[in-house]
PDB file of N, CA and C in Angstrom:
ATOM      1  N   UNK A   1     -18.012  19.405 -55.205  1.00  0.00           N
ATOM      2  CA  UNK A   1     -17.388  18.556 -54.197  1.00  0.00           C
ATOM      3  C   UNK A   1     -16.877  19.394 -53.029  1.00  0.00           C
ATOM      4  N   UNK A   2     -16.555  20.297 -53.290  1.00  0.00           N
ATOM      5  CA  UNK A   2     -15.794  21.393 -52.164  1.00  0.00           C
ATOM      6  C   UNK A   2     -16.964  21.900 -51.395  1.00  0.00           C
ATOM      7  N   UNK A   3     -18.495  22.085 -51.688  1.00  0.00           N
ATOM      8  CA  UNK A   3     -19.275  22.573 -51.179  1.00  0.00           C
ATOM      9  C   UNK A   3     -19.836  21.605 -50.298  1.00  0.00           C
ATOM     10  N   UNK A   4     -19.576  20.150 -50.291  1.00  0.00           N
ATOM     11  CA  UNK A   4     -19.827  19.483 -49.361  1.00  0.00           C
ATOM     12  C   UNK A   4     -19.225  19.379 -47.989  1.00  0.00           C
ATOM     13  N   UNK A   5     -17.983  19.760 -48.484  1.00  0.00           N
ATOM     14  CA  UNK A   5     -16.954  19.923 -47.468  1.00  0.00           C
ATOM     15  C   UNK A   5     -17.017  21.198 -46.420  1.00  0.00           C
ATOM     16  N   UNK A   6     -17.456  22.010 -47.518  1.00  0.00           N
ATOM     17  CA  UNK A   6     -17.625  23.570 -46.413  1.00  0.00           C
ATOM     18  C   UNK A   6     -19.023  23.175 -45.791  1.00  0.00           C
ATOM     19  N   UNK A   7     -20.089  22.057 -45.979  1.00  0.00           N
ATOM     20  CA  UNK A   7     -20.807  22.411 -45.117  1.00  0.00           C
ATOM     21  C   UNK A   7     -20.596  21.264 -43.627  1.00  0.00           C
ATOM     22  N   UNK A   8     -19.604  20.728 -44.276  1.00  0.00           N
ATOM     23  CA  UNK A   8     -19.030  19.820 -42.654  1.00  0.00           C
ATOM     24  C   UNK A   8     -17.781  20.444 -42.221  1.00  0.00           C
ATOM     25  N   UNK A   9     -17.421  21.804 -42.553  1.00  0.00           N
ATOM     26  CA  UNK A   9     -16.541  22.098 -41.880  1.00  0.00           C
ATOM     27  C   UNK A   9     -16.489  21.898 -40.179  1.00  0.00           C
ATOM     28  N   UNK A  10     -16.969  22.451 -39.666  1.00  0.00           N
ATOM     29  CA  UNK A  10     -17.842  22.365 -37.902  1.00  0.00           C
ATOM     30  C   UNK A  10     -16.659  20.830 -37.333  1.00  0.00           C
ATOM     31  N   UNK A  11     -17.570  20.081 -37.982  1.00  0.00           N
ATOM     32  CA  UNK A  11     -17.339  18.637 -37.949  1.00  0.00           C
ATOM     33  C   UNK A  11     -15.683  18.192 -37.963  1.00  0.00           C
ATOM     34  N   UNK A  12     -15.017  18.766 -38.695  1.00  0.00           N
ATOM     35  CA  UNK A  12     -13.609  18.731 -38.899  1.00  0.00           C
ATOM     36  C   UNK A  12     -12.404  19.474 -37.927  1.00  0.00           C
ATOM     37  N   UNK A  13     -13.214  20.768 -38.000  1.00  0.00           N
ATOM     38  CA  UNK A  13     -12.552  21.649 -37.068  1.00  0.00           C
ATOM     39  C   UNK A  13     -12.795  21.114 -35.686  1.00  0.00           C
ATOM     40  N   UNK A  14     -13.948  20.231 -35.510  1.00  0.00           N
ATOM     41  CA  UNK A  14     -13.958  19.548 -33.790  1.00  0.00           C
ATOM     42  C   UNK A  14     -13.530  18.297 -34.109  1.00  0.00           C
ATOM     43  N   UNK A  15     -13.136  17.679 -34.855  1.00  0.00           N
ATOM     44  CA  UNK A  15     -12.249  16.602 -34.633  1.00  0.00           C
ATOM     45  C   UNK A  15     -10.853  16.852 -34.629  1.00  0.00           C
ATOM     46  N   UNK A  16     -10.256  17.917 -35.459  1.00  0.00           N
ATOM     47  CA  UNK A  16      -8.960  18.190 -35.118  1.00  0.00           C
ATOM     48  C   UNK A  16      -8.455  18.891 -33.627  1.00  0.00           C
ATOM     49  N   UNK A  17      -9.455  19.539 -33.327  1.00  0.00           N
ATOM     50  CA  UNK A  17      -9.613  20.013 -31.944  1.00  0.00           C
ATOM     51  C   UNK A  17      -8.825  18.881 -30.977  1.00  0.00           C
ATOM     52  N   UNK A  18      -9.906  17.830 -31.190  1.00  0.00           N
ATOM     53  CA  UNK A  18     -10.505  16.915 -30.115  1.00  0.00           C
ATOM     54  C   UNK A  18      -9.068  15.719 -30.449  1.00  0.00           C
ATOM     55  N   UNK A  19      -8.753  15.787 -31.696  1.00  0.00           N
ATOM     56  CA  UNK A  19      -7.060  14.841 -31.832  1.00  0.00           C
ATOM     57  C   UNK A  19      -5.785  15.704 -31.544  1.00  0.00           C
ATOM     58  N   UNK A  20      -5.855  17.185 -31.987  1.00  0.00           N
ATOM     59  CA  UNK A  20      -4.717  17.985 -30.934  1.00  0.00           C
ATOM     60  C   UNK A  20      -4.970  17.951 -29.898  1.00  0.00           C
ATOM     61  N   UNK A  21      -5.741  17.653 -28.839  1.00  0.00           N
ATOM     62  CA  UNK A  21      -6.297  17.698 -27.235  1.00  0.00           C
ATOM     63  C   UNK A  21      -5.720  16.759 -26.776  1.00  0.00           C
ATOM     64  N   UNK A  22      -5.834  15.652 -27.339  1.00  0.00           N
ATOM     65  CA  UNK A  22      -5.451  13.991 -26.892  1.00  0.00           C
ATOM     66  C   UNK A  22      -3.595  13.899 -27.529  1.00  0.00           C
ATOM     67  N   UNK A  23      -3.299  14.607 -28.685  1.00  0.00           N
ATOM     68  CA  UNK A  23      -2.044  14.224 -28.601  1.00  0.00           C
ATOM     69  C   UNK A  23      -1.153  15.046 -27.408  1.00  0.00           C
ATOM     70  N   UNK A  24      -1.824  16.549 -27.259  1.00  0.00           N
ATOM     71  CA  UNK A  24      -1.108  17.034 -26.288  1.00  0.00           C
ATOM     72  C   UNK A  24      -1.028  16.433 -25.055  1.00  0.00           C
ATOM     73  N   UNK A  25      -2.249  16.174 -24.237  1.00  0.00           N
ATOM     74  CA  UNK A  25      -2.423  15.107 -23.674  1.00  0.00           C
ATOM     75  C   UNK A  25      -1.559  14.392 -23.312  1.00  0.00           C
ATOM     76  N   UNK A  26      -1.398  13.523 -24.179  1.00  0.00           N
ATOM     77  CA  UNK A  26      -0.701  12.214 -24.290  1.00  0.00           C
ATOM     78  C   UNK A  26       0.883  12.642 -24.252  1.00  0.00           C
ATOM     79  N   UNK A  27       1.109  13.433 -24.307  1.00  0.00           N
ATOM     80  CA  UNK A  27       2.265  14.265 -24.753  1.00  0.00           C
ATOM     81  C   UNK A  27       3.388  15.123 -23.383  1.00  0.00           C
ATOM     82  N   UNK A  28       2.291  15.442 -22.627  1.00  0.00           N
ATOM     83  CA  UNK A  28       2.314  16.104 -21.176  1.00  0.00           C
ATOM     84  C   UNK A  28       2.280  15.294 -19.976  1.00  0.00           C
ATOM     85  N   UNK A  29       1.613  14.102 -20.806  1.00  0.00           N
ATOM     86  CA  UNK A  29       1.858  13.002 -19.524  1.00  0.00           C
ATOM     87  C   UNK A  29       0.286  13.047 -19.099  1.00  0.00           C
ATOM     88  N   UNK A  30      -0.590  13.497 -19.372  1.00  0.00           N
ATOM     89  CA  UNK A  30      -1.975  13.893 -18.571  1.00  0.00           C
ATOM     90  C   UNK A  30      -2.877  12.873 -18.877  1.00  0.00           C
ATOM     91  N   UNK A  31      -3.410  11.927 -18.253  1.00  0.00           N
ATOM     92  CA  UNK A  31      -4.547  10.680 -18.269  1.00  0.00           C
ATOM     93  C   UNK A  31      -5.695  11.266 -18.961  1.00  0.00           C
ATOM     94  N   UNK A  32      -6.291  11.385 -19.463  1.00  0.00           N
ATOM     95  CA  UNK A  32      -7.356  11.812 -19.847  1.00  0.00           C
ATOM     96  C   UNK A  32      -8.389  10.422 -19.547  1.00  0.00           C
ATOM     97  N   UNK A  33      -8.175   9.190 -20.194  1.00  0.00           N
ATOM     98  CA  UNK A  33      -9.319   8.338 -19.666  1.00  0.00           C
ATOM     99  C   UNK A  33      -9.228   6.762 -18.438  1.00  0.00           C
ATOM    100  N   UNK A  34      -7.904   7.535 -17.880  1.00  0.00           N
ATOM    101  CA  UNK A  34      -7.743   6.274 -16.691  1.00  0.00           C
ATOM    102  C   UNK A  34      -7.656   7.343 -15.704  1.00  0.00           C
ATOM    103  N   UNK A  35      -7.544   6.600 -14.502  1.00  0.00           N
ATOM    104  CA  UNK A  35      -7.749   6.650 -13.234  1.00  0.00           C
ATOM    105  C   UNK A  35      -6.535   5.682 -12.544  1.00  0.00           C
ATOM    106  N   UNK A  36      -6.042   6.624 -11.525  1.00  0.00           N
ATOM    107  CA  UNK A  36      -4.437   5.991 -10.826  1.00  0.00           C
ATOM    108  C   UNK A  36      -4.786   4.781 -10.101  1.00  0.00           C
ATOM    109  N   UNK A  37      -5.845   4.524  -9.905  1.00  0.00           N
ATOM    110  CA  UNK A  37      -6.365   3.180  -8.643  1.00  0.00           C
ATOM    111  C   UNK A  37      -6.166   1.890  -9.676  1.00  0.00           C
ATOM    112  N   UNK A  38      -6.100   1.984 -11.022  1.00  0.00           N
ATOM    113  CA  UNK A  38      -6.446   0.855 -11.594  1.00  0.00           C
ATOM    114  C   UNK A  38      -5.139   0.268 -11.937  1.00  0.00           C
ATOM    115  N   UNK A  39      -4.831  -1.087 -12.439  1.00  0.00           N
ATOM    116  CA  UNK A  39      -3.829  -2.365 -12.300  1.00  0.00           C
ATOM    117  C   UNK A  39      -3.417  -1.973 -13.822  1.00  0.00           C
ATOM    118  N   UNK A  40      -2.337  -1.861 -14.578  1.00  0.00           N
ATOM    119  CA  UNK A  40      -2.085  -1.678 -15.475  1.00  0.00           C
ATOM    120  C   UNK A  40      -1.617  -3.348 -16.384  1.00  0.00           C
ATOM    121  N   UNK A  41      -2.047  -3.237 -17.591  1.00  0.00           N
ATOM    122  CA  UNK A  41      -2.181  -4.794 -17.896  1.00  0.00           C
ATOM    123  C   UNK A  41      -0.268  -4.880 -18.493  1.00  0.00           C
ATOM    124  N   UNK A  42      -0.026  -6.435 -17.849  1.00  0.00           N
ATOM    125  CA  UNK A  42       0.998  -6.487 -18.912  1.00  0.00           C
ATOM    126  C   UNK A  42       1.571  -7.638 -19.933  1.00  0.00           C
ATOM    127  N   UNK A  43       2.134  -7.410 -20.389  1.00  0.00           N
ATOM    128  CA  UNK A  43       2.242  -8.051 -21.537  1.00  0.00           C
ATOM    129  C   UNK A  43       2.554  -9.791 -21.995  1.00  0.00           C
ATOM    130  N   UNK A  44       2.294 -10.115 -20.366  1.00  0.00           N
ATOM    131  CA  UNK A  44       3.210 -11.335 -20.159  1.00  0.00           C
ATOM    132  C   UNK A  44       1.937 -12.434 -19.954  1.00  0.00           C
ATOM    133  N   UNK A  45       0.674 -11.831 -20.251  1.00  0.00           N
ATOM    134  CA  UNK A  45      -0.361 -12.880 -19.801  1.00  0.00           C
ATOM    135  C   UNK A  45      -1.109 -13.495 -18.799  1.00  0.00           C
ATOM    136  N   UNK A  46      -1.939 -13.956 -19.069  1.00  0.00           N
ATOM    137  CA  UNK A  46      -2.325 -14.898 -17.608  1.00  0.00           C
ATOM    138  C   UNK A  46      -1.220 -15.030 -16.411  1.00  0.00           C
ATOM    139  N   UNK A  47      -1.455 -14.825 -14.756  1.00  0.00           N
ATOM    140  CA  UNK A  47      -0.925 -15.798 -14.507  1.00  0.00           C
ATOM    141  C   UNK A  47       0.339 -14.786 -13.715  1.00  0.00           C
ATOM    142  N   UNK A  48       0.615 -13.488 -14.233  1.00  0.00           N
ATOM    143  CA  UNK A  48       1.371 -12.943 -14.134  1.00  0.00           C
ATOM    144  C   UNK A  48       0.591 -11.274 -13.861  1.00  0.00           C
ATOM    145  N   UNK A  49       0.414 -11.451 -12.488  1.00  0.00           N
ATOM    146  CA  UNK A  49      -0.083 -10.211 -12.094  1.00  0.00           C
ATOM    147  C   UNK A  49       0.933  -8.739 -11.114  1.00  0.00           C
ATOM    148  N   UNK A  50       0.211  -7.806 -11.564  1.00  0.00           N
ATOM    149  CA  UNK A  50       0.900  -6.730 -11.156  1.00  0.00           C
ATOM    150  C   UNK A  50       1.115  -6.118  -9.633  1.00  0.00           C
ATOM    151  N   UNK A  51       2.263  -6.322  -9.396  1.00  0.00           N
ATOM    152  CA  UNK A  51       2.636  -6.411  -7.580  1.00  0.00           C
ATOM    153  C   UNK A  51       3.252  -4.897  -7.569  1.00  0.00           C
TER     154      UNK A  51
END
């Protein structure tokens, strides 16, 4: 069972990568997948847009 694992290591080590990246990220304040031009949604529904 362990030998399956060492041969997806690769695989693991770039997903932990790629989830420490995004928490730091997220962490620093840094957008990684928006863009400042766009309307941020809120919580109040239809009807109720962002001024």
């Amino acid at each position: 069972m362990i030998e399956e694992y060492k041969k997806m290591k690769w695989f693991f080590i770039w997903v932990l990568l790629l989830a420490g990246g995004m928490v730091f990220s997220n962490m620093s304040g840094y957008r990684v997948f928006s863009s400042g031009g766009q309307q941020q949604w809120k919580a109040g529904g239809p009807g109720l847009y962002h001024k």
